[in-house]
PDB file of N, CA and C in Angstrom:
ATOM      1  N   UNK A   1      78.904 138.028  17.627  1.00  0.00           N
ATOM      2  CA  UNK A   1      78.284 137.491  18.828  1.00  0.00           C
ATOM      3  C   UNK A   1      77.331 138.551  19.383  1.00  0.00           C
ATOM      4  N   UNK A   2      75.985 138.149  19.563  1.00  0.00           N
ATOM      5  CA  UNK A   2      75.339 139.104  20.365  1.00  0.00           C
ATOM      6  C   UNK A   2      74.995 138.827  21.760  1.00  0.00           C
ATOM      7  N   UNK A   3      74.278 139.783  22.059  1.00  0.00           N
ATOM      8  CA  UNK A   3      74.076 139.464  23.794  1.00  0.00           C
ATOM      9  C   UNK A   3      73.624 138.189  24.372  1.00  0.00           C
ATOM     10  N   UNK A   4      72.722 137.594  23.477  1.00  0.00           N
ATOM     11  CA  UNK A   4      72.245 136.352  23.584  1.00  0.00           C
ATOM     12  C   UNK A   4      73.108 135.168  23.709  1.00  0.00           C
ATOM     13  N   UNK A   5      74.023 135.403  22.714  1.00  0.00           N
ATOM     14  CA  UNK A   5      75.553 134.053  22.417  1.00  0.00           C
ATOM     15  C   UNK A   5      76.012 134.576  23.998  1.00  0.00           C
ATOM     16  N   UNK A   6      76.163 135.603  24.085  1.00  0.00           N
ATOM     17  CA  UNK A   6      77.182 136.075  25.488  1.00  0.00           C
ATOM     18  C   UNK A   6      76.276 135.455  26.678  1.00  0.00           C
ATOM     19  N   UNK A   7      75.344 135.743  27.053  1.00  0.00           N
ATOM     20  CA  UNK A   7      74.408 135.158  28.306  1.00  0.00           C
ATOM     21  C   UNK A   7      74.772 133.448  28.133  1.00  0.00           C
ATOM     22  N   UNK A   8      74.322 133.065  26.871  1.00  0.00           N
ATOM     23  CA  UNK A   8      74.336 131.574  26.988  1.00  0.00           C
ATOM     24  C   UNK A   8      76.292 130.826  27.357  1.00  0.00           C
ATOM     25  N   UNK A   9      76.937 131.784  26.583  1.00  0.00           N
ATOM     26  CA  UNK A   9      78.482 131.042  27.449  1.00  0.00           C
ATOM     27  C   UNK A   9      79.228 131.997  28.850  1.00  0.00           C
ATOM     28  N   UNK A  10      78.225 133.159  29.518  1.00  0.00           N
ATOM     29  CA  UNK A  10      79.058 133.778  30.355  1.00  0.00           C
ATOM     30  C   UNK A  10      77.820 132.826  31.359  1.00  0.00           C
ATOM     31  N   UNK A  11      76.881 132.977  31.301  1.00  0.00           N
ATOM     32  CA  UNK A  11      76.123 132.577  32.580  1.00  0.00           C
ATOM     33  C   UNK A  11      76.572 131.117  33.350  1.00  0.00           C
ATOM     34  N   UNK A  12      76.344 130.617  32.533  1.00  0.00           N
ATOM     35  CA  UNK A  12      76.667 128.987  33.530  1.00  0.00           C
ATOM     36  C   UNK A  12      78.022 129.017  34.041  1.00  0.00           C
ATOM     37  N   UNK A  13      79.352 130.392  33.955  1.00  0.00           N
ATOM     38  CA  UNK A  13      80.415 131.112  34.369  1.00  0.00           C
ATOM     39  C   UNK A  13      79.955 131.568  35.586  1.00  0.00           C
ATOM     40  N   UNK A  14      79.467 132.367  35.515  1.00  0.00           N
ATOM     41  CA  UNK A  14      78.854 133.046  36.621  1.00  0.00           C
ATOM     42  C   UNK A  14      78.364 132.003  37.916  1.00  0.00           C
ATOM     43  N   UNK A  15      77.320 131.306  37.317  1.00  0.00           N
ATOM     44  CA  UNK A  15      76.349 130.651  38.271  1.00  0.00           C
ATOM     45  C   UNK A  15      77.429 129.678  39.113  1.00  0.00           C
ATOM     46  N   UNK A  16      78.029 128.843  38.258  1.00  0.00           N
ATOM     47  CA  UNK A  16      79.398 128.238  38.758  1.00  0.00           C
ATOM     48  C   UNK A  16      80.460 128.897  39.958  1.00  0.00           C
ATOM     49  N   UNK A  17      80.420 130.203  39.364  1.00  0.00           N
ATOM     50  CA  UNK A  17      81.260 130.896  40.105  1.00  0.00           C
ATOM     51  C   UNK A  17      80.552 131.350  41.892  1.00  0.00           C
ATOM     52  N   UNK A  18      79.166 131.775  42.075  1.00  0.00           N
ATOM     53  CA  UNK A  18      78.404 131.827  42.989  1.00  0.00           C
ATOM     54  C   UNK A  18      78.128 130.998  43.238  1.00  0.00           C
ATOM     55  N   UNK A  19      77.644 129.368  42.984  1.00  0.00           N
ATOM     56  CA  UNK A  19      77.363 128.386  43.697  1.00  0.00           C
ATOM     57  C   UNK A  19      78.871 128.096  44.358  1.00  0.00           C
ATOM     58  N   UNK A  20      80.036 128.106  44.037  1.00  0.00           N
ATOM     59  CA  UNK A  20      81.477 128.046  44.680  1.00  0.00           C
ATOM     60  C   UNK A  20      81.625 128.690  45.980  1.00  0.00           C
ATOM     61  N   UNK A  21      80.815 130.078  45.310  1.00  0.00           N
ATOM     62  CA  UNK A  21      81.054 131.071  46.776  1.00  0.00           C
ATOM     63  C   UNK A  21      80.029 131.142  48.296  1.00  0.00           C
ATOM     64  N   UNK A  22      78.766 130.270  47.652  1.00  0.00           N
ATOM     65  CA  UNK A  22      77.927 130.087  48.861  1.00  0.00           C
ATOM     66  C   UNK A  22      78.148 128.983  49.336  1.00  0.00           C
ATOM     67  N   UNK A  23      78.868 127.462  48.655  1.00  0.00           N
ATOM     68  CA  UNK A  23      79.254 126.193  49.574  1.00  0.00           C
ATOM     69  C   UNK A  23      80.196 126.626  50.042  1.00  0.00           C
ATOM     70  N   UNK A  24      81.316 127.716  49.800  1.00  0.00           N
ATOM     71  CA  UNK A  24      82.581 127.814  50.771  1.00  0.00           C
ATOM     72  C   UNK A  24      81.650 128.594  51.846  1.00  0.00           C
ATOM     73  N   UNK A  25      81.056 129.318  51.707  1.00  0.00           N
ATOM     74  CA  UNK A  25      80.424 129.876  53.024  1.00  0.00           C
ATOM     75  C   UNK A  25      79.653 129.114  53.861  1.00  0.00           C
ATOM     76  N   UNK A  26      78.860 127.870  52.993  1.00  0.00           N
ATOM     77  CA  UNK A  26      78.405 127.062  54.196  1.00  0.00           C
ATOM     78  C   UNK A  26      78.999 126.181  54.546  1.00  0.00           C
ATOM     79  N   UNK A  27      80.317 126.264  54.016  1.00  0.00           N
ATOM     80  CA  UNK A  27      81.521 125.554  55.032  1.00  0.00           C
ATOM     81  C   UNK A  27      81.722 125.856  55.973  1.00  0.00           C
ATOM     82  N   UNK A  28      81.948 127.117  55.666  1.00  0.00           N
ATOM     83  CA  UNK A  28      82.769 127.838  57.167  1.00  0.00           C
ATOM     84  C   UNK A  28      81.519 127.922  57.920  1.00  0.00           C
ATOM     85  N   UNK A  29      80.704 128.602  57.534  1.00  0.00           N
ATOM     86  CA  UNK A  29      79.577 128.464  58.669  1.00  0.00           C
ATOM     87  C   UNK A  29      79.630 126.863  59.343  1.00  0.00           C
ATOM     88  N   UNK A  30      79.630 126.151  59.120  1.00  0.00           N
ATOM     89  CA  UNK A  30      79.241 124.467  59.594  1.00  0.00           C
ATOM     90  C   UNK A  30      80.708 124.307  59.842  1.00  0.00           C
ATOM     91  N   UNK A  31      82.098 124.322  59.767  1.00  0.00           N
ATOM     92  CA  UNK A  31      83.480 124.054  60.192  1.00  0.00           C
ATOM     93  C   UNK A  31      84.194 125.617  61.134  1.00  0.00           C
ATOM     94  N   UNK A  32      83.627 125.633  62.258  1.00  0.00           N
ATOM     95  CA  UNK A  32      83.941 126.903  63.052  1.00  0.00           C
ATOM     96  C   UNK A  32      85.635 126.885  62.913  1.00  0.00           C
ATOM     97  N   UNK A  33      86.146 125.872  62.772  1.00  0.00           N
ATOM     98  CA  UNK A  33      87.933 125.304  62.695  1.00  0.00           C
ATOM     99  C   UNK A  33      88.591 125.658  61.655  1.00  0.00           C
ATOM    100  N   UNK A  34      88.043 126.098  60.605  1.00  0.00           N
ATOM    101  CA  UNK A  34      88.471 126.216  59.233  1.00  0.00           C
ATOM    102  C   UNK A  34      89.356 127.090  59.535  1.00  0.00           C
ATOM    103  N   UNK A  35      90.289 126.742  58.724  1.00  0.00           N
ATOM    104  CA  UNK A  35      91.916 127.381  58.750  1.00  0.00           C
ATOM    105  C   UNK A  35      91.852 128.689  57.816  1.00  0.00           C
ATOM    106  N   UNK A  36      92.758 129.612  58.556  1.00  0.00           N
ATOM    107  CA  UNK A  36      92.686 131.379  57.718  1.00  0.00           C
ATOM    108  C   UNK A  36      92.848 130.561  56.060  1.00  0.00           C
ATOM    109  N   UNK A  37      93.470 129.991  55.038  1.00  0.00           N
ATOM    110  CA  UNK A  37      93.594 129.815  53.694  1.00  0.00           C
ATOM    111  C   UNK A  37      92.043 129.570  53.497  1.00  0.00           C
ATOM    112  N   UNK A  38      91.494 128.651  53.948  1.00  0.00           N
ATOM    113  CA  UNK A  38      90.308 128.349  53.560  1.00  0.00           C
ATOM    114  C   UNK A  38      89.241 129.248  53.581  1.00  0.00           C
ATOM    115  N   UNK A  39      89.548 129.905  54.601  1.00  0.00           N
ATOM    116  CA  UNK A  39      88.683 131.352  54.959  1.00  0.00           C
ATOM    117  C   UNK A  39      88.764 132.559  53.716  1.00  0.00           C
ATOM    118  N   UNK A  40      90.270 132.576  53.501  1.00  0.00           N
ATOM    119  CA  UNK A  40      90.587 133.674  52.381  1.00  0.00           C
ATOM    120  C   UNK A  40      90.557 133.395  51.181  1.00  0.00           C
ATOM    121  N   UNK A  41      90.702 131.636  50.799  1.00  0.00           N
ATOM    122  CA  UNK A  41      89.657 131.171  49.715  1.00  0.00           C
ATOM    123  C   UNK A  41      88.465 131.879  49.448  1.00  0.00           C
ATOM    124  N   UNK A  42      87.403 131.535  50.373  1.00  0.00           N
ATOM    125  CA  UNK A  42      86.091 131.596  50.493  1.00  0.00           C
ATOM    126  C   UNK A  42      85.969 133.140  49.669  1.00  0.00           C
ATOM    127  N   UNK A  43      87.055 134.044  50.424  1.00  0.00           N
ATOM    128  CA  UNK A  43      86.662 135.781  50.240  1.00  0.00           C
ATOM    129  C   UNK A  43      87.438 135.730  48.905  1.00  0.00           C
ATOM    130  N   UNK A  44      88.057 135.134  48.230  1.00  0.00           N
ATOM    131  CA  UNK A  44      88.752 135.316  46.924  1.00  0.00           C
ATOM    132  C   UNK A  44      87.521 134.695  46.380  1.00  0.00           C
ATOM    133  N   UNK A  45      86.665 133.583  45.913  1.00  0.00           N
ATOM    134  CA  UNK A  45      85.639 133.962  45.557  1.00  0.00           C
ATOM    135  C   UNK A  45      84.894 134.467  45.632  1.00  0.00           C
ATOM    136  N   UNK A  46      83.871 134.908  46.194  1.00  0.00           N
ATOM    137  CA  UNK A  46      83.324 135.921  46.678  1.00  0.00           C
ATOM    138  C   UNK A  46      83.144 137.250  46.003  1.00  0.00           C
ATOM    139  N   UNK A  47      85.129 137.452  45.976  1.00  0.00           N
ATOM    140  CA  UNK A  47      85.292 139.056  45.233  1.00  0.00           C
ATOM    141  C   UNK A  47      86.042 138.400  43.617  1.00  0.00           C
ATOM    142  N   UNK A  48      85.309 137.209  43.580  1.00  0.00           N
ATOM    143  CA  UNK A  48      85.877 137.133  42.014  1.00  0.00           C
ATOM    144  C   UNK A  48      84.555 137.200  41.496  1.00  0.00           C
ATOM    145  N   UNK A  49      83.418 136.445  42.226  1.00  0.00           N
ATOM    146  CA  UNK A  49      81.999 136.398  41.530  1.00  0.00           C
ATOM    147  C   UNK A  49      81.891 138.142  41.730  1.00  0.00           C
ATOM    148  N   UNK A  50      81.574 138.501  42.559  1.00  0.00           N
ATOM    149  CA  UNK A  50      81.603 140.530  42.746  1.00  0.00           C
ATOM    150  C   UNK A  50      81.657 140.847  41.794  1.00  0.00           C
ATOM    151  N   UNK A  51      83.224 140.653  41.255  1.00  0.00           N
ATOM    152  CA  UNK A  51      84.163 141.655  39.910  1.00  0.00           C
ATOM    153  C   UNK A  51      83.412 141.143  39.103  1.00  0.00           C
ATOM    154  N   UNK A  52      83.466 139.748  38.456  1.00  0.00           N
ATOM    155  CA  UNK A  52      82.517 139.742  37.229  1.00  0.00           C
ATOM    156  C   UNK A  52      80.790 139.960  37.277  1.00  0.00           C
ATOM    157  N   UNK A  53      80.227 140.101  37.979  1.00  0.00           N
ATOM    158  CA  UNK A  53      79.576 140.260  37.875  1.00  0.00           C
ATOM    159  C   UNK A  53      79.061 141.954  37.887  1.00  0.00           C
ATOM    160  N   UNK A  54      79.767 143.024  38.172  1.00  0.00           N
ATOM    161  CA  UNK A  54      80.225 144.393  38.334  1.00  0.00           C
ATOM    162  C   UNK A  54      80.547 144.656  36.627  1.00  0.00           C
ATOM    163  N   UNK A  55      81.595 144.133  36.181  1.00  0.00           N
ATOM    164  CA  UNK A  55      82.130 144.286  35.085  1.00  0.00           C
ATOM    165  C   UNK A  55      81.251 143.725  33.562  1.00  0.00           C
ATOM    166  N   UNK A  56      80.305 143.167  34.041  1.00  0.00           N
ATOM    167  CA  UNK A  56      79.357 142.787  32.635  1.00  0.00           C
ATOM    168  C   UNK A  56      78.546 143.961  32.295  1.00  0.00           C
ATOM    169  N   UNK A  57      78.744 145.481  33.181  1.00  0.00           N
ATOM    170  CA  UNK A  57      78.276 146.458  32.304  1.00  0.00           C
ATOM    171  C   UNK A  57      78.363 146.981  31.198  1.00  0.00           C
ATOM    172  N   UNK A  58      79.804 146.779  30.839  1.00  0.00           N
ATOM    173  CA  UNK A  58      80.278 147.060  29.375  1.00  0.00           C
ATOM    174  C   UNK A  58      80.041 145.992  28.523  1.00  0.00           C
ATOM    175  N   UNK A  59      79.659 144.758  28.665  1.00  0.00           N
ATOM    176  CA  UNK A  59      78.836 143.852  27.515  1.00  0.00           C
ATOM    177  C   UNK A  59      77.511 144.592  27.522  1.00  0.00           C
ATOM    178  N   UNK A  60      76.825 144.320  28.363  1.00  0.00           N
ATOM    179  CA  UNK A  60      75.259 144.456  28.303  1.00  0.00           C
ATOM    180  C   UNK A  60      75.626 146.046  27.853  1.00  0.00           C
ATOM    181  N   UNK A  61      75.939 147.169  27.664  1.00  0.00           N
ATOM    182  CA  UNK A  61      76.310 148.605  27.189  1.00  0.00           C
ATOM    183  C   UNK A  61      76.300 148.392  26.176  1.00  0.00           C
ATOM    184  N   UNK A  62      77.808 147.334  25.344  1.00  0.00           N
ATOM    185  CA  UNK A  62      78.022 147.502  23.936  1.00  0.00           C
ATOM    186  C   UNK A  62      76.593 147.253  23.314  1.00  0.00           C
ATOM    187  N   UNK A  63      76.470 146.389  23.585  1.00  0.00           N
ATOM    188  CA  UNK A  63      74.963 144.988  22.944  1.00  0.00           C
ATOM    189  C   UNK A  63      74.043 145.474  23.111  1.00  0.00           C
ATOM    190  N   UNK A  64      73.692 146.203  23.850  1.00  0.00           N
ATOM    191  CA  UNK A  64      72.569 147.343  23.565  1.00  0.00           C
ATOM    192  C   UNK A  64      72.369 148.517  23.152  1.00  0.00           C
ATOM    193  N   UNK A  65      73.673 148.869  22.356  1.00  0.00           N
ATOM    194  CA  UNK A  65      74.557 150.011  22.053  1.00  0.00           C
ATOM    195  C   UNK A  65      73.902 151.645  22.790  1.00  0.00           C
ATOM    196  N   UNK A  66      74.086 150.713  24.310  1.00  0.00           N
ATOM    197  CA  UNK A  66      74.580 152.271  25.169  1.00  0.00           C
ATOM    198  C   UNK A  66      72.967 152.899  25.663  1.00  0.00           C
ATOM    199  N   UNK A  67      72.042 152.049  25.196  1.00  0.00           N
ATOM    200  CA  UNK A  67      70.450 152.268  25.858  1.00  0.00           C
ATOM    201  C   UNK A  67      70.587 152.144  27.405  1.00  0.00           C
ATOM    202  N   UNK A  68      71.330 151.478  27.966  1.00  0.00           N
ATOM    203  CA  UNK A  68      70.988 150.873  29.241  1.00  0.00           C
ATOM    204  C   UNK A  68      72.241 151.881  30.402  1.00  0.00           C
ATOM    205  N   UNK A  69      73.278 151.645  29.512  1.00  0.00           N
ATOM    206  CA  UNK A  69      74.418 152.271  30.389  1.00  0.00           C
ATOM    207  C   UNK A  69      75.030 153.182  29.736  1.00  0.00           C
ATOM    208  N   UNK A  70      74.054 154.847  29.523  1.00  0.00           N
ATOM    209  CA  UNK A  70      74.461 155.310  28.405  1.00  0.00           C
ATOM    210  C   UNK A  70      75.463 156.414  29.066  1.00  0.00           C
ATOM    211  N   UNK A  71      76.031 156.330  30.349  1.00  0.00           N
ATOM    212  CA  UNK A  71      77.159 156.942  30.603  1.00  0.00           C
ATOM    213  C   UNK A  71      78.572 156.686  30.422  1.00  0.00           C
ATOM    214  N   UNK A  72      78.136 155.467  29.809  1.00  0.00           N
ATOM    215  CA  UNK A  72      79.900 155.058  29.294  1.00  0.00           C
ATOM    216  C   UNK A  72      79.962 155.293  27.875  1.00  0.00           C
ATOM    217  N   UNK A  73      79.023 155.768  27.102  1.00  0.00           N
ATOM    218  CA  UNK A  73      78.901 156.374  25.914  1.00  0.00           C
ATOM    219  C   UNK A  73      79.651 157.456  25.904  1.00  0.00           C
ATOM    220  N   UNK A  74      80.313 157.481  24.529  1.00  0.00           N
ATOM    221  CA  UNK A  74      82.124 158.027  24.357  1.00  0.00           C
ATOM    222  C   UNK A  74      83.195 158.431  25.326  1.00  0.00           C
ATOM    223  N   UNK A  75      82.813 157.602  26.038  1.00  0.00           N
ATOM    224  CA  UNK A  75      84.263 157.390  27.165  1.00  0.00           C
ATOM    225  C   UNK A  75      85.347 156.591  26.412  1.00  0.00           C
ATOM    226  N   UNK A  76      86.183 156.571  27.169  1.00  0.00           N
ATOM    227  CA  UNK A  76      87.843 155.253  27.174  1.00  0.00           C
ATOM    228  C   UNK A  76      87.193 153.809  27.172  1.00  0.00           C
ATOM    229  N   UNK A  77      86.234 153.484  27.478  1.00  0.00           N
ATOM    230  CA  UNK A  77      85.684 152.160  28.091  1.00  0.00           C
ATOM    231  C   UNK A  77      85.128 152.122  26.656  1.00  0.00           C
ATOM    232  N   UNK A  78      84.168 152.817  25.914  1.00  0.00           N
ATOM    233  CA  UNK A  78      83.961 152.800  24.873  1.00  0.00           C
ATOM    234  C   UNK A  78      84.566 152.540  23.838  1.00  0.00           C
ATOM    235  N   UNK A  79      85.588 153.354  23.594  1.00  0.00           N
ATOM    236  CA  UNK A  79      86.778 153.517  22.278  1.00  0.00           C
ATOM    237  C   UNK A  79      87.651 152.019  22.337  1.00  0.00           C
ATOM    238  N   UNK A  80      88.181 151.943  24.003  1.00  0.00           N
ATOM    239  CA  UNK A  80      89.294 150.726  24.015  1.00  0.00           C
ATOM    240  C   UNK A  80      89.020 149.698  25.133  1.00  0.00           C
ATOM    241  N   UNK A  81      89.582 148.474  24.488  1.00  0.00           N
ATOM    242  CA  UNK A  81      88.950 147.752  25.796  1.00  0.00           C
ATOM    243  C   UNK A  81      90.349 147.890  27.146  1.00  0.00           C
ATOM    244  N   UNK A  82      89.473 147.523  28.187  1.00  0.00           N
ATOM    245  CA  UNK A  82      90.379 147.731  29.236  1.00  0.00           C
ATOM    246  C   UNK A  82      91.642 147.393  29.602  1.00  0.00           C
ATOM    247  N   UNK A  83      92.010 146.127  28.891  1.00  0.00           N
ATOM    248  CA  UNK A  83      93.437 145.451  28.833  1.00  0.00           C
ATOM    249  C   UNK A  83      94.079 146.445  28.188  1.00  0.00           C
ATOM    250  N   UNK A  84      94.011 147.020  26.918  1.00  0.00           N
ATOM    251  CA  UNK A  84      95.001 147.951  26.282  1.00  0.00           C
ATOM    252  C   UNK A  84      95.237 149.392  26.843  1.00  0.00           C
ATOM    253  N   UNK A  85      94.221 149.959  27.833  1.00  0.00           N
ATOM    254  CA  UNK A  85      94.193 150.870  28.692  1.00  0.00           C
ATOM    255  C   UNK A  85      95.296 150.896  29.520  1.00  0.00           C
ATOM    256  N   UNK A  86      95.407 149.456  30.276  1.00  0.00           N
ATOM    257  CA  UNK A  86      95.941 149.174  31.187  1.00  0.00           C
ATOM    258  C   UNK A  86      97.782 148.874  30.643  1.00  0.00           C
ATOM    259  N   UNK A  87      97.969 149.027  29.659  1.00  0.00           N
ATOM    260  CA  UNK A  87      99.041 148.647  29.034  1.00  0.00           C
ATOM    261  C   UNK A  87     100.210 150.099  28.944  1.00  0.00           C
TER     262      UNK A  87
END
């Protein structure tokens, strides 16, 4: 898979994920009543679009092998992916 396969099945992820996080906001903006869950909805997306979108440095790194983000060149992030780090 190259960067290209990756853009075409992470993006419409993404975009999905930010169009989620700006109608919950123009909820609450337009429902002053909205209940704290709905509110902390809103901020759980928000910081889910954030994280992935933060964390696609190490695709766009590998796939360009390290032109773009060449400080994670021979790090831990490099060698292993982060789940087995975390293990």
């Amino acid at each position: 898979m190259g960067i290209l396969e990756y853009f075409i099945y992470a993006f419409p992820v993404v975009m999905l994920e930010l169009i989620a996080a700006l109608a919950g906001t123009f909820y609450i903006r337009k429902v002053p009543a909205a209940s704290i869950w709905i509110k902390r909805f809103v901020y759980f997306l928000w910081f889910t679009f954030l994280i992935e979108a933060l964390a696609s440095y190490a695709v766009i790194g590998h796939f360009s092998s390290y032109k773009y983000f060449a400080f994670v060149k021979d790090t831990n992030f490099e060698k292993k992916p982060l789940v087995i780090q975390s293990i």
